[in-house]
Protein backbone atom coordinates (compact mmCIF):
# COMPACT_ATOMS: atom_id res chain seq x y z
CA UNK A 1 29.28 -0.48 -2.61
CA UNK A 2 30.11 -3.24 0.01
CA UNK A 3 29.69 -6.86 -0.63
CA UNK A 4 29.75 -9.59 2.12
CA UNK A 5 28.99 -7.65 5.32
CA UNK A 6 28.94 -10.10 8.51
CA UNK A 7 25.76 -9.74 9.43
CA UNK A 8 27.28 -9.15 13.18
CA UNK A 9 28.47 -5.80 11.05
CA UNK A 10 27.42 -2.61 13.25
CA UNK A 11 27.22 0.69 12.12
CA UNK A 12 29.22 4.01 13.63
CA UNK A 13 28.07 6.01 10.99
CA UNK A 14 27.34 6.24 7.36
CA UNK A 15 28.75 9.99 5.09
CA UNK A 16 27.42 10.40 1.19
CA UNK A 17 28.59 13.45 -0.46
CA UNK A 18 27.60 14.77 -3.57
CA UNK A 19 30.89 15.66 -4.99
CA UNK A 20 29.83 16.84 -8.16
CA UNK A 21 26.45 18.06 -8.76
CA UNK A 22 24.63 16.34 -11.24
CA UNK A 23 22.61 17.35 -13.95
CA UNK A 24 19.93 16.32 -16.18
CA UNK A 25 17.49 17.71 -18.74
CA UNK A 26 14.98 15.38 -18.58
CA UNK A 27 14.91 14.31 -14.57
CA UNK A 28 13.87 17.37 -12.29
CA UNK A 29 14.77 15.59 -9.35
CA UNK A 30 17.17 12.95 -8.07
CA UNK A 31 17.79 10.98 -4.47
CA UNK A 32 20.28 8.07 -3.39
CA UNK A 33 20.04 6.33 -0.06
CA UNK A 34 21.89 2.96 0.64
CA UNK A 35 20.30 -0.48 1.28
CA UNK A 36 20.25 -4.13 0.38
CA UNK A 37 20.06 -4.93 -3.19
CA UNK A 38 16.53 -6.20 -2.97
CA UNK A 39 15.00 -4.26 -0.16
CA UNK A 40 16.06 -0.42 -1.50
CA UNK A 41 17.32 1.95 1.00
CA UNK A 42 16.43 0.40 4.10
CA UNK A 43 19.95 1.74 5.81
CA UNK A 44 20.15 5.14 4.86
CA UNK A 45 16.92 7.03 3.65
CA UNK A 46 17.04 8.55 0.35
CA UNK A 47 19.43 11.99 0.09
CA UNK A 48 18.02 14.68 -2.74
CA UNK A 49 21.16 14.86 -5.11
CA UNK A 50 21.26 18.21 -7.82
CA UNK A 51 22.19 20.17 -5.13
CA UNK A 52 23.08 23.78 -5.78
CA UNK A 53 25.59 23.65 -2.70
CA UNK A 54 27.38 20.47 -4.07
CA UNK A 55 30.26 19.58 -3.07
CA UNK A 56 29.35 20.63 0.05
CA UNK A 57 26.07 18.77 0.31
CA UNK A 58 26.40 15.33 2.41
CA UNK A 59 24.38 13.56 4.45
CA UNK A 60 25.51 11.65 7.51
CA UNK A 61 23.81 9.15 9.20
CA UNK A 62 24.27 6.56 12.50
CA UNK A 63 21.75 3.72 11.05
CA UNK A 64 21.21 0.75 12.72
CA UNK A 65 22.56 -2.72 11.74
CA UNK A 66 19.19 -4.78 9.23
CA UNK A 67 20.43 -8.01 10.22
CA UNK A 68 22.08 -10.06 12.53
CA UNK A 69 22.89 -13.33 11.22
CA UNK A 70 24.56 -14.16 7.52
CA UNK A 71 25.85 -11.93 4.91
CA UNK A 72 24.94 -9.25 2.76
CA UNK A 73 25.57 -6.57 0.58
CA UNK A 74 25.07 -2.73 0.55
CA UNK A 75 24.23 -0.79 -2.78
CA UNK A 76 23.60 2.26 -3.73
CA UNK A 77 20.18 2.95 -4.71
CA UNK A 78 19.20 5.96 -7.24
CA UNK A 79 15.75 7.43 -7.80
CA UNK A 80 14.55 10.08 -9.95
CA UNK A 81 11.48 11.94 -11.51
CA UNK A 82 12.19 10.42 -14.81
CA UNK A 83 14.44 6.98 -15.85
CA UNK A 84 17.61 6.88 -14.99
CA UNK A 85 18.96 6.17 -18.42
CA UNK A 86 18.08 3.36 -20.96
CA UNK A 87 20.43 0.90 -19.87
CA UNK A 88 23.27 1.64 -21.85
CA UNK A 89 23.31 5.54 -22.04
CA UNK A 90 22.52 7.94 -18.79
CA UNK A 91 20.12 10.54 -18.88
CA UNK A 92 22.93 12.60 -16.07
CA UNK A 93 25.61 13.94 -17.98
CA UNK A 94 27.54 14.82 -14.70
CA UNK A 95 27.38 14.27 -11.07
CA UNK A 96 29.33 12.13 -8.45
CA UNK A 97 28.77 10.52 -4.89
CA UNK A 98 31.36 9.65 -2.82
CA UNK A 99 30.48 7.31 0.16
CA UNK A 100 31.91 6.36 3.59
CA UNK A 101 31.04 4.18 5.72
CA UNK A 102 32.66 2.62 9.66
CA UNK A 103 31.60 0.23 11.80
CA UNK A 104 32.76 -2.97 13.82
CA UNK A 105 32.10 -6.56 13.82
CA UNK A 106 30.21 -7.07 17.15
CA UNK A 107 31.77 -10.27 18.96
CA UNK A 108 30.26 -13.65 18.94
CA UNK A 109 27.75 -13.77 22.00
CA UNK A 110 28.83 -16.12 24.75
């Protein structure tokens, strides 16, 4: 999603948006929420996806910043009832997210 954030990076605000609704036959539920790679969503708490009202269903979010100092990356990260896919076929045949998200680099303290 975003690789190398400062980690003087703050947040305004954070928009997913199921743009297509997806669907699956073997997962009865789905969510996405945004975090570092190897912490899960620890920005934005998982979103339920398979929306009827997609794509009109979003989620919006002001999060605060997870670090101060370094790098890092954001990622989407998926969850469902059953696996994903197999690694080299999907178990969704449809469904989209579309992300946004705006902040600032916060100056360098005196």
């Amino acid at each position: 999603m975003l690789t190398g954030l400062a980690g003087s990076f703050r947040f305004d605000h954070v928009l997913l948006r199921e743009t297509a609704r997806f669907s699956s036959d073997s997962a009865g539920s789905l969510v996405v929420g945004v975090g570092r790679p190897t912490l899960g969503p620890d920005v934005v708490p998982p979103f339920p996806l398979k929306s009827d009202s997609a794509p009109d269903s979003f989620w919006y979010v002001r999060p605060t910043s997870p670090q101060l100092t370094g790098a890092y990356d954001l990622v989407l990260n998926f969850r469902a009832s059953a696996p994903l896919g197999n690694g080299a076929v999907s178990n969704f045949s449809s469904g989209a997210v579309t992300w946004e998200v705006c902040g600032y680099n916060a100056p360098a303290a005196p």
